[in-house]
C-alpha atoms as a PDB file:
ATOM      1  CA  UNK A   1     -11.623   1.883  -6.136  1.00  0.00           C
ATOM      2  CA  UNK A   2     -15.286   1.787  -5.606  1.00  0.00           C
ATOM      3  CA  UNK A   3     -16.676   4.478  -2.858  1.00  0.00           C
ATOM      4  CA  UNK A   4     -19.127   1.789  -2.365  1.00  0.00           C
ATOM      5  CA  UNK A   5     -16.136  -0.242  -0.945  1.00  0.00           C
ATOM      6  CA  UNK A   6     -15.978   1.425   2.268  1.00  0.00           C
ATOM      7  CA  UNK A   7     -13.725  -1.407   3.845  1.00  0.00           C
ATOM      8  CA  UNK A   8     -14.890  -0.389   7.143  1.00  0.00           C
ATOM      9  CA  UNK A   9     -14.672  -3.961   8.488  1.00  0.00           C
ATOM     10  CA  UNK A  10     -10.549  -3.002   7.600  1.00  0.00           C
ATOM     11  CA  UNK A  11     -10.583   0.599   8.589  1.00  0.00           C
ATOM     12  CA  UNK A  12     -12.302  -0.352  12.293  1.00  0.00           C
ATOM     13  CA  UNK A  13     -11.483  -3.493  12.909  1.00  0.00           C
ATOM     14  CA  UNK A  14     -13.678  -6.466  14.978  1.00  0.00           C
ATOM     15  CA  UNK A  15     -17.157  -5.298  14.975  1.00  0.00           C
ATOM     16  CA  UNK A  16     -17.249  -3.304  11.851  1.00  0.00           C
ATOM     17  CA  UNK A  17     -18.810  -4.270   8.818  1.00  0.00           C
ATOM     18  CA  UNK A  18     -18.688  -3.216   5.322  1.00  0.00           C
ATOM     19  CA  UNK A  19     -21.409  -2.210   2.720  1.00  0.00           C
ATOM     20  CA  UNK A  20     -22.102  -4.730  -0.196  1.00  0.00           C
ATOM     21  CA  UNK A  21     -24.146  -2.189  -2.767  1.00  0.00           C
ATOM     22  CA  UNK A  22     -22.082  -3.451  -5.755  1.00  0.00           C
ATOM     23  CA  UNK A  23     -22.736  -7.200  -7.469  1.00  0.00           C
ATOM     24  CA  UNK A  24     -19.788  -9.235  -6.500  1.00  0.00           C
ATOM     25  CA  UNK A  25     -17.193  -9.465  -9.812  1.00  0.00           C
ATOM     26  CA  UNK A  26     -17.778 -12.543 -11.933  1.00  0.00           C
ATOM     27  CA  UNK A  27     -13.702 -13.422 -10.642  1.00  0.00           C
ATOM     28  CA  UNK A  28     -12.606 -12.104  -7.188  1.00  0.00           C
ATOM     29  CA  UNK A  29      -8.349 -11.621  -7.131  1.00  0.00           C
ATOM     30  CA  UNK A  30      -6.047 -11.928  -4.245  1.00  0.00           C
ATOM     31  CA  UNK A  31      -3.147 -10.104  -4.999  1.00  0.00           C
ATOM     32  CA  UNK A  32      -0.077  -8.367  -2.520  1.00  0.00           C
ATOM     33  CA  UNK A  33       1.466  -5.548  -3.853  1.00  0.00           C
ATOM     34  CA  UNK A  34       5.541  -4.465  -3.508  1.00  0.00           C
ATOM     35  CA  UNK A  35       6.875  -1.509  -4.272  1.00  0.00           C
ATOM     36  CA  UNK A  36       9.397   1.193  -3.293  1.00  0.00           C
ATOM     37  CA  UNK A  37       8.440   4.330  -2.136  1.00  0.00           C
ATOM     38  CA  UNK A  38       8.044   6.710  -5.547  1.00  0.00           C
ATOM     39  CA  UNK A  39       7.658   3.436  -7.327  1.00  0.00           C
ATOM     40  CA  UNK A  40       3.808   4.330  -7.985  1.00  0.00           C
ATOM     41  CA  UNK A  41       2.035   1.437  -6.362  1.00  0.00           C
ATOM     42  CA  UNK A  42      -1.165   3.574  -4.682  1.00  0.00           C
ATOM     43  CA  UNK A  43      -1.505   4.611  -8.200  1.00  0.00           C
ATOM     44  CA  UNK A  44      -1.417   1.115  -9.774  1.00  0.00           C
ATOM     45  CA  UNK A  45      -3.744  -0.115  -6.674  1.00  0.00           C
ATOM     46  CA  UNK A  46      -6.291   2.994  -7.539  1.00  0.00           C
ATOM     47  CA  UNK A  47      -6.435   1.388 -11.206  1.00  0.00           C
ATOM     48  CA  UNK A  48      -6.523  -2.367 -10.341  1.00  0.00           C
ATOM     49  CA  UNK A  49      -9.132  -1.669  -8.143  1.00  0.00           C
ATOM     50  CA  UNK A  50     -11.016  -0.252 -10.475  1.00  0.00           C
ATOM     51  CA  UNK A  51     -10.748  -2.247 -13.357  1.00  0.00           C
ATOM     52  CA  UNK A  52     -11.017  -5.577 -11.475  1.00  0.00           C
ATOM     53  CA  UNK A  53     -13.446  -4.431  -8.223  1.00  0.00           C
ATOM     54  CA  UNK A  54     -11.281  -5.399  -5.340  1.00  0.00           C
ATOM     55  CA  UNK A  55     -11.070  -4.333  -2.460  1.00  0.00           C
ATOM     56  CA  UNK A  56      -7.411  -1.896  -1.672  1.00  0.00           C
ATOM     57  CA  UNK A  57      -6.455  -3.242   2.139  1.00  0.00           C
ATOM     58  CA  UNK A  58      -3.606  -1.008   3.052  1.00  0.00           C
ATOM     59  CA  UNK A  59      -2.128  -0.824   6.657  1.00  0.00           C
ATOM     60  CA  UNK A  60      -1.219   2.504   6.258  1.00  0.00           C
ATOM     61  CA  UNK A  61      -4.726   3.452   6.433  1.00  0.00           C
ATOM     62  CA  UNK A  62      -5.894   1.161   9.055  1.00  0.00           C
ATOM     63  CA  UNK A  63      -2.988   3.281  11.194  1.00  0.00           C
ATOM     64  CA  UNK A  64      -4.135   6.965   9.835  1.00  0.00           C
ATOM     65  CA  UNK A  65      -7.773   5.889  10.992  1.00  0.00           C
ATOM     66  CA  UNK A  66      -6.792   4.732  13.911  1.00  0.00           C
ATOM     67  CA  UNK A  67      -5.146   8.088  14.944  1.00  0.00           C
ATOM     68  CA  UNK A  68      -8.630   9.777  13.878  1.00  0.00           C
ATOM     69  CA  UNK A  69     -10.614   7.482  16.558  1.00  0.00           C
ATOM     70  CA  UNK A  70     -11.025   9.135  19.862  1.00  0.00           C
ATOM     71  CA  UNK A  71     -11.189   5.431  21.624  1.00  0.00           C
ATOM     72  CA  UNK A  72     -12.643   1.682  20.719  1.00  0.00           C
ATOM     73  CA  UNK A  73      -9.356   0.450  19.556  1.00  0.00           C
ATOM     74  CA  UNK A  74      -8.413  -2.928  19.713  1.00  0.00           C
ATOM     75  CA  UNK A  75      -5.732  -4.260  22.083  1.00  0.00           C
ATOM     76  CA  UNK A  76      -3.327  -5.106  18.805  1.00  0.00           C
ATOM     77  CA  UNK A  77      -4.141  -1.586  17.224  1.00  0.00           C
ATOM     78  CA  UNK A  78      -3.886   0.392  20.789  1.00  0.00           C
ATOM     79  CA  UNK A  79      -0.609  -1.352  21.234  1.00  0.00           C
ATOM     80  CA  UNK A  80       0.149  -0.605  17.488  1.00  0.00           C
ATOM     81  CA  UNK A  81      -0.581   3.166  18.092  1.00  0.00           C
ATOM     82  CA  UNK A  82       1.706   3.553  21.584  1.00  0.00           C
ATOM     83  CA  UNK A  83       4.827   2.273  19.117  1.00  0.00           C
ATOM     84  CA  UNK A  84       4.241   4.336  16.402  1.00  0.00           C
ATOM     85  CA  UNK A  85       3.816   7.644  19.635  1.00  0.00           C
ATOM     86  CA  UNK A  86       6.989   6.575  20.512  1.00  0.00           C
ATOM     87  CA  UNK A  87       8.359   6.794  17.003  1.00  0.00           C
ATOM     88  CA  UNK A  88       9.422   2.900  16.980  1.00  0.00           C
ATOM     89  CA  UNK A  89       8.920   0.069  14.640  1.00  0.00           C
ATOM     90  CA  UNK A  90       5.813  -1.999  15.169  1.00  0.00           C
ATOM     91  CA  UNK A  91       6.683  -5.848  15.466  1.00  0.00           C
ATOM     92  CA  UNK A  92       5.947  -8.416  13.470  1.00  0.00           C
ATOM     93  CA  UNK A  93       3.555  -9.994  16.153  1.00  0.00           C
ATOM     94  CA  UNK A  94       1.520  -6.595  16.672  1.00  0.00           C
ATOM     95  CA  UNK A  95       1.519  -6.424  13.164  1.00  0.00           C
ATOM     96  CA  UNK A  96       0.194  -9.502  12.010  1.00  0.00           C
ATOM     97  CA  UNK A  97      -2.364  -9.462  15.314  1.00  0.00           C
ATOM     98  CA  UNK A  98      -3.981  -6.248  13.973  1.00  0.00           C
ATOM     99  CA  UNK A  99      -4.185  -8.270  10.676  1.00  0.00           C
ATOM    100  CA  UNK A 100      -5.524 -11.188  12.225  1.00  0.00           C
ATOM    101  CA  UNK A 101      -8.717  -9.416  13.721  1.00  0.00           C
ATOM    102  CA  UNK A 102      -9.416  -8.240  10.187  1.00  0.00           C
ATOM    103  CA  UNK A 103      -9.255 -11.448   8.581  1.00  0.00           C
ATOM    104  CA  UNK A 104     -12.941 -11.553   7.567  1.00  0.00           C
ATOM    105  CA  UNK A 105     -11.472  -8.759   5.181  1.00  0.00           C
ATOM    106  CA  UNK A 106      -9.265 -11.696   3.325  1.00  0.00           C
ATOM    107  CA  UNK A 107     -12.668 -13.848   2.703  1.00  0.00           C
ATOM    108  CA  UNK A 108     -14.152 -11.398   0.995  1.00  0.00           C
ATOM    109  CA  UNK A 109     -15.948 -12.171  -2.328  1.00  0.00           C
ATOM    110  CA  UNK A 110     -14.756  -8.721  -4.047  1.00  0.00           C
ATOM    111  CA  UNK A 111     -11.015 -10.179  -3.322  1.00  0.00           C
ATOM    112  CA  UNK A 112      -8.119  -7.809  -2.119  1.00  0.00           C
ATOM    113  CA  UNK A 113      -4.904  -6.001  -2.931  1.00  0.00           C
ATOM    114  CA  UNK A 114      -3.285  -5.953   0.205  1.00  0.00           C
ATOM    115  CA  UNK A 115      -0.522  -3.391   0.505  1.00  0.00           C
ATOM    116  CA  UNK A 116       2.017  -2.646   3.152  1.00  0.00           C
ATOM    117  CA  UNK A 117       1.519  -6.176   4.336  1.00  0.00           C
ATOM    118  CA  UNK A 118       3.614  -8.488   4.751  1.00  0.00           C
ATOM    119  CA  UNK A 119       6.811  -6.597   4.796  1.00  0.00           C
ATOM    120  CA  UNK A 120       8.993  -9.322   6.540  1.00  0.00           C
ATOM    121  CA  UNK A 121       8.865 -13.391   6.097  1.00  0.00           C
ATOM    122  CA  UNK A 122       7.662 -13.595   9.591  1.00  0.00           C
ATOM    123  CA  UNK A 123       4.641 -11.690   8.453  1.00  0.00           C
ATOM    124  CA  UNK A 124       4.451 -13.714   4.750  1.00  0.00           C
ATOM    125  CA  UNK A 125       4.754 -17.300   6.627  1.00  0.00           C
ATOM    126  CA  UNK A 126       1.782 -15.924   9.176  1.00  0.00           C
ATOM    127  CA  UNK A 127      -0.739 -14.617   6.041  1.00  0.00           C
ATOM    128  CA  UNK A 128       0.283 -18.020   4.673  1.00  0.00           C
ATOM    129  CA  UNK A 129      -0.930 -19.852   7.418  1.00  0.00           C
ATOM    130  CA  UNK A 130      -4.191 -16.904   8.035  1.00  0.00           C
ATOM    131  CA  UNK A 131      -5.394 -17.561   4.282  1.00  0.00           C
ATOM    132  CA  UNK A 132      -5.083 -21.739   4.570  1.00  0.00           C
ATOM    133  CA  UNK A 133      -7.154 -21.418   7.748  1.00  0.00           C
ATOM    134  CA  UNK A 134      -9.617 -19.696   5.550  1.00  0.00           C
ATOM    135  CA  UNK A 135      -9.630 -21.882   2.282  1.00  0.00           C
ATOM    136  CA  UNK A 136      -8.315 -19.225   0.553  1.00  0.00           C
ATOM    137  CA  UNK A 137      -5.054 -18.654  -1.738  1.00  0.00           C
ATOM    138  CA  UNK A 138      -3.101 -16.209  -3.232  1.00  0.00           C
ATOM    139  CA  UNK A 139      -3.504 -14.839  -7.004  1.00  0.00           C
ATOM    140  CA  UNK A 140      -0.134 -13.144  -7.442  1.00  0.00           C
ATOM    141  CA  UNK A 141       2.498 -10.979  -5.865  1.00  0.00           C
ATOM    142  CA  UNK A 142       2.728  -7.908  -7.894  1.00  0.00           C
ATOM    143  CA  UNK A 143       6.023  -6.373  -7.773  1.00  0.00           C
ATOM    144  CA  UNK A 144       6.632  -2.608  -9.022  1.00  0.00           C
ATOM    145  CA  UNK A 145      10.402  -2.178  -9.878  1.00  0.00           C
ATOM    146  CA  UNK A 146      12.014   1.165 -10.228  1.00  0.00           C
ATOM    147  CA  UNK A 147      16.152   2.601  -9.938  1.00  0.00           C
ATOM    148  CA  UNK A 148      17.349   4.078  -7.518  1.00  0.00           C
ATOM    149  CA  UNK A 149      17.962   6.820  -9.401  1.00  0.00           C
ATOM    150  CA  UNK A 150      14.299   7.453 -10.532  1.00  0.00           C
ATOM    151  CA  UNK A 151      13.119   7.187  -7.209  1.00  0.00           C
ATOM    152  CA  UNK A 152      15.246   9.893  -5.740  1.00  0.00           C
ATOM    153  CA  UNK A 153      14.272  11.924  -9.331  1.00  0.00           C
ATOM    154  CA  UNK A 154      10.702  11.435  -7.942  1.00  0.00           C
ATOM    155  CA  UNK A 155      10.421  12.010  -4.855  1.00  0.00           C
ATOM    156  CA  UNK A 156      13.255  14.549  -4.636  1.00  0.00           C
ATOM    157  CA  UNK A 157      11.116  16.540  -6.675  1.00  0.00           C
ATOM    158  CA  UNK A 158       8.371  16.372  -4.115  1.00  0.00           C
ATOM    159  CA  UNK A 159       7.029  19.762  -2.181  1.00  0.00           C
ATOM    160  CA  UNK A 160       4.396  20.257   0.209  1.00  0.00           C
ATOM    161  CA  UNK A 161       2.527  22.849   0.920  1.00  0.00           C
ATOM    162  CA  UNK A 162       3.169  23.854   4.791  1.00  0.00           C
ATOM    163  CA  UNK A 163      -0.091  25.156   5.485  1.00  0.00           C
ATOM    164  CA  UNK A 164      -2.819  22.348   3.637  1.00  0.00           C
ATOM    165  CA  UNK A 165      -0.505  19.458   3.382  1.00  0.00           C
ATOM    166  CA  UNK A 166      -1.068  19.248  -0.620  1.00  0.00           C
ATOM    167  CA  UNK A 167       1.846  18.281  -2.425  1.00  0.00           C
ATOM    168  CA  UNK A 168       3.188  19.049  -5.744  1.00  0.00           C
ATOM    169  CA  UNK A 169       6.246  18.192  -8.002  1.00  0.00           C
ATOM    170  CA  UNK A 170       8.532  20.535  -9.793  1.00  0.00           C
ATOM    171  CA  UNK A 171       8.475  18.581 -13.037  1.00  0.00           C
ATOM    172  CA  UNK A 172       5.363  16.385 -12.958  1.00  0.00           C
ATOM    173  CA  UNK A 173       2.706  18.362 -11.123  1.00  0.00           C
ATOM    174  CA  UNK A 174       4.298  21.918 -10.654  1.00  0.00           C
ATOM    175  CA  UNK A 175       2.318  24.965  -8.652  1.00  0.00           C
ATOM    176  CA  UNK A 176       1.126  27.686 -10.773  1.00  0.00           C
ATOM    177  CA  UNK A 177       3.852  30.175  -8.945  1.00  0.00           C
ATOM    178  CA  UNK A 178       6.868  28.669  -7.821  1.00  0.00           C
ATOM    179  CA  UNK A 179       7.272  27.939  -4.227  1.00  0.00           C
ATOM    180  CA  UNK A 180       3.128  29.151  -3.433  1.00  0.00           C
ATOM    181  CA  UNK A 181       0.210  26.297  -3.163  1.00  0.00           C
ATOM    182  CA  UNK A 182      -2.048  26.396  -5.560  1.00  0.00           C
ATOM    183  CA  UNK A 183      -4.819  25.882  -3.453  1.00  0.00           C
ATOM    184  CA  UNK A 184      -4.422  27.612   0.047  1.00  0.00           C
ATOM    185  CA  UNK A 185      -1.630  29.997  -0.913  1.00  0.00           C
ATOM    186  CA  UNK A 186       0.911  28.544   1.344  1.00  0.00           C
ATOM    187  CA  UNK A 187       4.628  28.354   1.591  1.00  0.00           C
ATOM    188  CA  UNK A 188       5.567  24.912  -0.406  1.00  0.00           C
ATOM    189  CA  UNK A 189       8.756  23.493   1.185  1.00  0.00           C
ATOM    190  CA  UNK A 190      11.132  20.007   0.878  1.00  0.00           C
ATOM    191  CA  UNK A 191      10.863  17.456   3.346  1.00  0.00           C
ATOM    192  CA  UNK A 192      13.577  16.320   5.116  1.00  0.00           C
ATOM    193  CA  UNK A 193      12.137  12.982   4.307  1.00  0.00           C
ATOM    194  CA  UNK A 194      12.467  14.036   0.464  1.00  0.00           C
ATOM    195  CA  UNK A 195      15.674  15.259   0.456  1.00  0.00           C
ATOM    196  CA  UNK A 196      17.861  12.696  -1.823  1.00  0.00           C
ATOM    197  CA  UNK A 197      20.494  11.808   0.886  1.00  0.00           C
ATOM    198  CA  UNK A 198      17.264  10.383   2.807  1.00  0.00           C
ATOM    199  CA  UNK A 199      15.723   8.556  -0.285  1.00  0.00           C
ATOM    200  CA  UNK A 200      18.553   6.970  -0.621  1.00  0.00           C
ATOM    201  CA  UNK A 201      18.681   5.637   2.697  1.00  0.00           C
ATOM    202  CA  UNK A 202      15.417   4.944   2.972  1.00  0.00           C
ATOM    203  CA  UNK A 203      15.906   2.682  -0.094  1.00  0.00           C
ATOM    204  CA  UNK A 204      19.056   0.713   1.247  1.00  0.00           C
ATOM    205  CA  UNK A 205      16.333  -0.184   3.860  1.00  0.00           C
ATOM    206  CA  UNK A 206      13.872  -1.108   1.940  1.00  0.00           C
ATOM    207  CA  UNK A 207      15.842  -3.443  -0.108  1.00  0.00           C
ATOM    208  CA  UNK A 208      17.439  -5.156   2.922  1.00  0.00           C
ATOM    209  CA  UNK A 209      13.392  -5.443   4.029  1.00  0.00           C
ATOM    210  CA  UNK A 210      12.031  -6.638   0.735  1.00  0.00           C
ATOM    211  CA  UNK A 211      14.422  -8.923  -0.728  1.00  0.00           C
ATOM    212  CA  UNK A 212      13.920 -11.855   1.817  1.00  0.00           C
ATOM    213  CA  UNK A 213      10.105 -11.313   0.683  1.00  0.00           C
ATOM    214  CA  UNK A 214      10.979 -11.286  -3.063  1.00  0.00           C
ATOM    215  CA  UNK A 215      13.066 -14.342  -2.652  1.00  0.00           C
ATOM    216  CA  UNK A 216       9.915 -15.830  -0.442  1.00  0.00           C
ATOM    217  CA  UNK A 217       7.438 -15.375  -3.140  1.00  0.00           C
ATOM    218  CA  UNK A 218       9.361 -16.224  -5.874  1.00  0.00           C
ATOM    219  CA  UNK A 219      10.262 -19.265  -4.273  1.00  0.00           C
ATOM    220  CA  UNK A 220       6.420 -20.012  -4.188  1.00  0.00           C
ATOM    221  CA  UNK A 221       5.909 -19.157  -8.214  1.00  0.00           C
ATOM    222  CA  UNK A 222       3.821 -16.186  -7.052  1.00  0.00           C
ATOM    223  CA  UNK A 223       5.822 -13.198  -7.708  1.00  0.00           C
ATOM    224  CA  UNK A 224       5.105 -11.002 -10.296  1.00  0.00           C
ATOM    225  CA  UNK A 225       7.914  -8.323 -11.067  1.00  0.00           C
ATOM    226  CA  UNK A 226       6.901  -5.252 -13.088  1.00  0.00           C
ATOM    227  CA  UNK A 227       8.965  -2.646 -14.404  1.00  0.00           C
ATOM    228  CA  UNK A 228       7.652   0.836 -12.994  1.00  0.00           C
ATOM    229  CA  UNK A 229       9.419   3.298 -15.270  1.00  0.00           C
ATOM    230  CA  UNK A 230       7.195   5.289 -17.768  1.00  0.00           C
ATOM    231  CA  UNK A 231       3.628   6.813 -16.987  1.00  0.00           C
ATOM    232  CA  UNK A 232       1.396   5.430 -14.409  1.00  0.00           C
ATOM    233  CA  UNK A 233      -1.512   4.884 -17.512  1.00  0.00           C
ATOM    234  CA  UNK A 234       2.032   2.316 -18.574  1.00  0.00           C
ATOM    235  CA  UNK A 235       3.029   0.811 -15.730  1.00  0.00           C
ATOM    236  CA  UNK A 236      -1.235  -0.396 -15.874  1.00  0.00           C
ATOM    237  CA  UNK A 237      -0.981  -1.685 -19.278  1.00  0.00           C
ATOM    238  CA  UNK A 238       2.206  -3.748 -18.204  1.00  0.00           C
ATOM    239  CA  UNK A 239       0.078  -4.866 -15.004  1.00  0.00           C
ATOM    240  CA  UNK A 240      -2.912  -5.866 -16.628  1.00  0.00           C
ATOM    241  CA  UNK A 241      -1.097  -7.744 -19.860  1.00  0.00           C
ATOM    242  CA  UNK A 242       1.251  -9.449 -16.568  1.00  0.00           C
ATOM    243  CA  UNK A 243      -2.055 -10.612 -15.001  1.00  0.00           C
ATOM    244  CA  UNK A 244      -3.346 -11.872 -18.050  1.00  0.00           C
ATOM    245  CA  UNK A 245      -0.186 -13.983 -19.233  1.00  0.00           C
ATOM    246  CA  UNK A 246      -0.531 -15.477 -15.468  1.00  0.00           C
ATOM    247  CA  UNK A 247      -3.615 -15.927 -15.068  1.00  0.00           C
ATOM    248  CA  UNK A 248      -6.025 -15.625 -18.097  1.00  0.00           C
END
């Protein structure tokens, strides 16, 4: 993505606005994006944003900015933040409040991938109902599909560097001495998180989550399935020859 497309407008929330130092694109998208964790997707946002100039509106950034501001949040993201403290889910109607005071965000002429929302049909019908309000509609629902298997082969692989946070993989990306970061010298380790008994759980989740959503979109001709399996420069050229076969 652009670093002129600060997004502060979706970072901060009501009051913020965001630069414009870029010519808006000739054709502005309005895309969601699905995916499985491992499956790739903030890789396949990085390129579509590039190659198409929208903007990348993901709620898991609007939440790790949030924990970075010392005050000023909103009563949806304060409420948001005391949840996530307490290590429970957020519900659907905090959720799609703290979208709701970034709406200006779905109006935008660059357009928008939005990813890690919705994640339930509750928060589909409510973005339904958020972009009618605004005259605008949705492009396509691209969804990146990946095994089981691979998914525990990729993030099992996974290890992060105690000290910096940096994280490596012991096939794809491995340190230059085995167990020591590369960059800080510190002890690289296995999340629990990463650990393939988790994955997989963490994927029986997800697919109880997701298919309702799949089903949703499909239902409304929007969803795009897309195999993730190969190299992320791959998994692109699939995107980008799936977009044009949809929509020119």
């Amino acid at each position: 993505m652009s670093e002129n497309h600060d997004r502060a407008a979706w970072l901060a929330g009501p009051g913020a606005s965001c630069r414009a130092d870029e010519p808006y694109p000739e054709r502005s998208y309005r895309m969601i994006l699905l995916g499985a964790p491992g499956a790739g997707k903030g890789t396949q946002a990085e390129f579509l944003c590039a190659r198409l100039g929208t903007c990348h509106l993901s709620t898991g950034d609007v939440f790790r900015a949030a924990k970075c501001m010392s005050g000023g949040l909103s009563p949806a993201m304060q409420t948001a933040m005391e949840y996530m403290q307490r290590g429970d889910l957020v519900p659907d109607v905090i959720v799609i409040e703290m979208v709701r005071e970034r709406v200006s965000c779905l109006q935008c002429n660059y357009g928008f991938l939005l990813d890690g929302f919705p994640r339930t049909v509750a928060q589909a019908e409510a973005l339904d109902e958020m972009l009618a309000s605004k005259g605008v509609k949705l492009d396509a629902v691209l969804s990146y599909e990946l095994s089981v298997e691979e998914v525990v082969a990729r993030l099992s692989g996974r290890r992060t560097c105690r000290s910096c946070q940096t994280t490596f993989h012991v096939t794809s990306k491995p340190s230059q001495r085995d167990g020591v970061c590369d960059r800080c010298g510190g002890e690289l380790y296995q999340r629990e998180d990463d650990r393939p008994e988790a994955i997989r759980v963490r994927m029986a989740a997800y697919r109880e989550s997701t298919a309702p959503l799949e089903e949703y979109y499909n239902r409304e001709g929007l969803l795009v399935p897309i195999s993730a399996e190969g190299t992320p420069e791959e998994v692109f050229m699939r995107t980008a020859e799936a977009l044009n076969q949809r929509l020119g």
